[in-house]
Protein backbone atom coordinates (compact mmCIF):
# COMPACT_ATOMS: atom_id res chain seq x y z
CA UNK A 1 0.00 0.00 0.00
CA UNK A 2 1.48 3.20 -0.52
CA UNK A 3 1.59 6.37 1.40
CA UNK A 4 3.15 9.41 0.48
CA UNK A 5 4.62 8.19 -3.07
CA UNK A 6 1.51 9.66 -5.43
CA UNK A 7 4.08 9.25 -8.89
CA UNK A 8 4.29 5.53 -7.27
CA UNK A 9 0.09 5.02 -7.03
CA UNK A 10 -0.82 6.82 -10.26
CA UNK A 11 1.87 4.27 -11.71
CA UNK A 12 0.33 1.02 -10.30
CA UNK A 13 -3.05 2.34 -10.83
CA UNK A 14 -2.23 2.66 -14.31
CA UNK A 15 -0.67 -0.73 -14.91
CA UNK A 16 -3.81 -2.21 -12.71
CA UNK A 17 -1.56 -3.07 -9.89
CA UNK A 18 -3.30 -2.26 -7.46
CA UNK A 19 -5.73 -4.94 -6.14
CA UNK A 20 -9.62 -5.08 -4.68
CA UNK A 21 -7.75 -5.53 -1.44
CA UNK A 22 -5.49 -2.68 -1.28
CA UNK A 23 -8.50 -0.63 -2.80
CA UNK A 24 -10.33 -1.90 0.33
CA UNK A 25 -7.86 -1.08 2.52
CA UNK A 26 -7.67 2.68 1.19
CA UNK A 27 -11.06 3.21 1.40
CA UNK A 28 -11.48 2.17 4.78
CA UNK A 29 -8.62 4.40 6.03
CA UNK A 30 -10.86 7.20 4.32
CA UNK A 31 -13.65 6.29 5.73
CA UNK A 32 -12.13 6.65 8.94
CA UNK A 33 -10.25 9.67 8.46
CA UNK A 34 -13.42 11.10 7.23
CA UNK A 35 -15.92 9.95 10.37
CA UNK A 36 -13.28 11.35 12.99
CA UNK A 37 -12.81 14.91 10.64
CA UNK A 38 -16.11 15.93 11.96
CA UNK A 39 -15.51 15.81 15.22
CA UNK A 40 -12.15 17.81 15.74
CA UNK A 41 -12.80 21.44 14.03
CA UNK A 42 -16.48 21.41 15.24
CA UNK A 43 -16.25 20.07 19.02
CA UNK A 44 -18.70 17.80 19.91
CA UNK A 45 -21.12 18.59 22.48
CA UNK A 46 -20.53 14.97 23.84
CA UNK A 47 -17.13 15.11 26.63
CA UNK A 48 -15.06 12.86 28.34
CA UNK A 49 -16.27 9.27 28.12
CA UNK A 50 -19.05 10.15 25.93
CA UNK A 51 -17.17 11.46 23.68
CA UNK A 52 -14.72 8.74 23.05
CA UNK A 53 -17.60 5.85 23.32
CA UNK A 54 -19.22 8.08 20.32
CA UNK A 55 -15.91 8.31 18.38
CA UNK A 56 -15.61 4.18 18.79
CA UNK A 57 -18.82 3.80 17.88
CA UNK A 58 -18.07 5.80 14.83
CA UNK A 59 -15.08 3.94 14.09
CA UNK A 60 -16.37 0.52 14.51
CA UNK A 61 -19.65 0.82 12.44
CA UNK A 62 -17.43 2.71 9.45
CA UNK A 63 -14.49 0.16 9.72
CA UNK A 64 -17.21 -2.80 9.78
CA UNK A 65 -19.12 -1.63 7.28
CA UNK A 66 -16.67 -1.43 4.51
CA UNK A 67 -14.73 -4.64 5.77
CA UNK A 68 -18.25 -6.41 5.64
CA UNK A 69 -19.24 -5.15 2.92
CA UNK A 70 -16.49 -5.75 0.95
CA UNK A 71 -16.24 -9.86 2.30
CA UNK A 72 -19.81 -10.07 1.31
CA UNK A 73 -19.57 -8.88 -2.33
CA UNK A 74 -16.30 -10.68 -2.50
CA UNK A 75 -17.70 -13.98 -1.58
CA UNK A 76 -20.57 -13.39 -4.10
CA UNK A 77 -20.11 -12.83 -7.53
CA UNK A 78 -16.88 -10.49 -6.57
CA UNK A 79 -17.75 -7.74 -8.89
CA UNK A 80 -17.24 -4.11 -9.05
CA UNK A 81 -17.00 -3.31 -5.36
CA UNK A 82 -16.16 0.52 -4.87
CA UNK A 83 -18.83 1.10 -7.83
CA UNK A 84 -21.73 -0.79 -5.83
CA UNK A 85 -20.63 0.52 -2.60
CA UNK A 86 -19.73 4.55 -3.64
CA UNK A 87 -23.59 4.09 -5.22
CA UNK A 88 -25.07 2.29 -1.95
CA UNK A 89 -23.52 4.88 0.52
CA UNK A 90 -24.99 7.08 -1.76
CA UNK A 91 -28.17 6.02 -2.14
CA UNK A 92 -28.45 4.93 1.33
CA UNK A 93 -27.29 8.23 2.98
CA UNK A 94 -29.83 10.32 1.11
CA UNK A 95 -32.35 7.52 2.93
CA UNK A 96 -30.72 8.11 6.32
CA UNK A 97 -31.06 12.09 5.83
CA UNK A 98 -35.02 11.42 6.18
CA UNK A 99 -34.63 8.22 9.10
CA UNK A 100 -32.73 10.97 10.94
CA UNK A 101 -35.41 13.55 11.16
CA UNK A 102 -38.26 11.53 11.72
CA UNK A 103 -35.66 9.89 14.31
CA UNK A 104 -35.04 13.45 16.03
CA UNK A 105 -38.83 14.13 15.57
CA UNK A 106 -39.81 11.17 17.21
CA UNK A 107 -37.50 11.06 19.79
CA UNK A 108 -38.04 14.95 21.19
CA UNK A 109 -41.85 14.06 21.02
CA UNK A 110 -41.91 10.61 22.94
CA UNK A 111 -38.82 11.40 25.81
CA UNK A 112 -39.15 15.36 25.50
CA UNK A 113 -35.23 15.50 25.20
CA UNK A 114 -33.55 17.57 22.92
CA UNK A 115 -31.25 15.84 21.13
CA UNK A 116 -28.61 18.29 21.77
CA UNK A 117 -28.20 16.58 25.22
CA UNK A 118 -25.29 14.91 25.24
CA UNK A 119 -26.62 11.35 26.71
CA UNK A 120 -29.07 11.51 23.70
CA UNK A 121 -26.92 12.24 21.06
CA UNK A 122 -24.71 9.75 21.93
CA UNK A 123 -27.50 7.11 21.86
CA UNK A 124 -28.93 8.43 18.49
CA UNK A 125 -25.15 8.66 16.97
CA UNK A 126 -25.04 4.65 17.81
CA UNK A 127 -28.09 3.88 16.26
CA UNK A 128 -27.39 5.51 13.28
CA UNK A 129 -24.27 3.99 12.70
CA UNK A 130 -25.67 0.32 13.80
CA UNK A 131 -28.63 0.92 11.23
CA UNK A 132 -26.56 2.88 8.08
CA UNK A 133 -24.32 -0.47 8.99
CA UNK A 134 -26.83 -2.97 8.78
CA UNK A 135 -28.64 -1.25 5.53
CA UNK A 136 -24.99 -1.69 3.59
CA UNK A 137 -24.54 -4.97 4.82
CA UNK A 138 -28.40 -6.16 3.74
CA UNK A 139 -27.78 -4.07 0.30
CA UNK A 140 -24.38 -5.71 -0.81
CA UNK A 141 -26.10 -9.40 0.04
CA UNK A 142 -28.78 -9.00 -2.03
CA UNK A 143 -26.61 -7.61 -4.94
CA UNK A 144 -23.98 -9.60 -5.25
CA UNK A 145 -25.11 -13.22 -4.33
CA UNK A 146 -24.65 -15.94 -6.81
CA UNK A 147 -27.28 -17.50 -8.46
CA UNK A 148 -28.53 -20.91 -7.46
CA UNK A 149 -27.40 -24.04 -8.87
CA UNK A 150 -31.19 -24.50 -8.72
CA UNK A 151 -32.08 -21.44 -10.72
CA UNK A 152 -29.77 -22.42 -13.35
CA UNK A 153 -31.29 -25.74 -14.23
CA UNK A 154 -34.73 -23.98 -15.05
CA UNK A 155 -33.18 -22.59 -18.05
CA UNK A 156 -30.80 -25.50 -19.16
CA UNK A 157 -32.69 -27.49 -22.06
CA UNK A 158 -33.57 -31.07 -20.64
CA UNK A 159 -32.04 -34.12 -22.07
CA UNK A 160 -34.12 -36.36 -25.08
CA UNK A 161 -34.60 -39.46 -23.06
């Protein structure tokens, strides 16, 4: 995997050198980089141990989901990975945009909490993260499974006996 060496990558990305796995593997380092990037110019209202359960949370849904994901398609029918799951996250994230307000909605309405308070935001930031995780997860099986050995007989002539 390289680093710092961006002559090196554009190389090896030209000669298609550069594998699913490595691909992987840099996308889940973004993924990371990108979930904790929110948290250190803003501030987060969460502190202390709240704050770093939150940030863990964060890290092990993200990491999870694109490890997951990824051993899922792979074990299917292995194809086109970062295309399926740049669309998904997508696709999905414009879905969890509407969960989250009717989530926030619902939530001031049946506790009468703001979700600014800190104990609540850290429950709602886990919940997210375990749903958006599980909605990947569900998405990549049903794309990328391999079609039964059962399926495939309907279509295959039968024999003159």
């Amino acid at each position: 995997m390289t680093l710092f060496n961006l002559r090196k990558l554009e190389h090896q990305l030209r000669k298609d050198q550069v594998t699913d796995t490595q691909g992987m593997y840099y996308l889940m380092i973004n993924t990371l980089l990108y979930s904790l990037s929110i948290y250190f110019p803003t501030g987060n209202k969460a502190t202390g141990w709240m704050f770093w359960i939150e940030i863990a949370a964060v890290i092990i849904s993200n990491g999870a989901g694109v490890y997951l994901s990824y051993e899922v398609n792979r074990k299917g029918d292995n194809k086109d990975y970062f295309k399926r799951f740049q669309a998904l996250v997508f696709v999905l994230g414009l879905r969890v945009i509407v969960f989250v307000i009717l989530a926030m909605l619902a939530f001031s309405l049946l506790l009468h909490r703001e979700i600014s308070d800190p104990i609540s935001e850290l429950l709602f930031c886990i919940l997210l993260n375990a749903y958006f995780l599980i909605m990947v997860i569900r998405s990549f099986k049903r794309i990328s499974k391999v079609e039964e050995v059962s399926e495939e007989k309907e279509f295959l002539p039968e024999a003159e006996s």
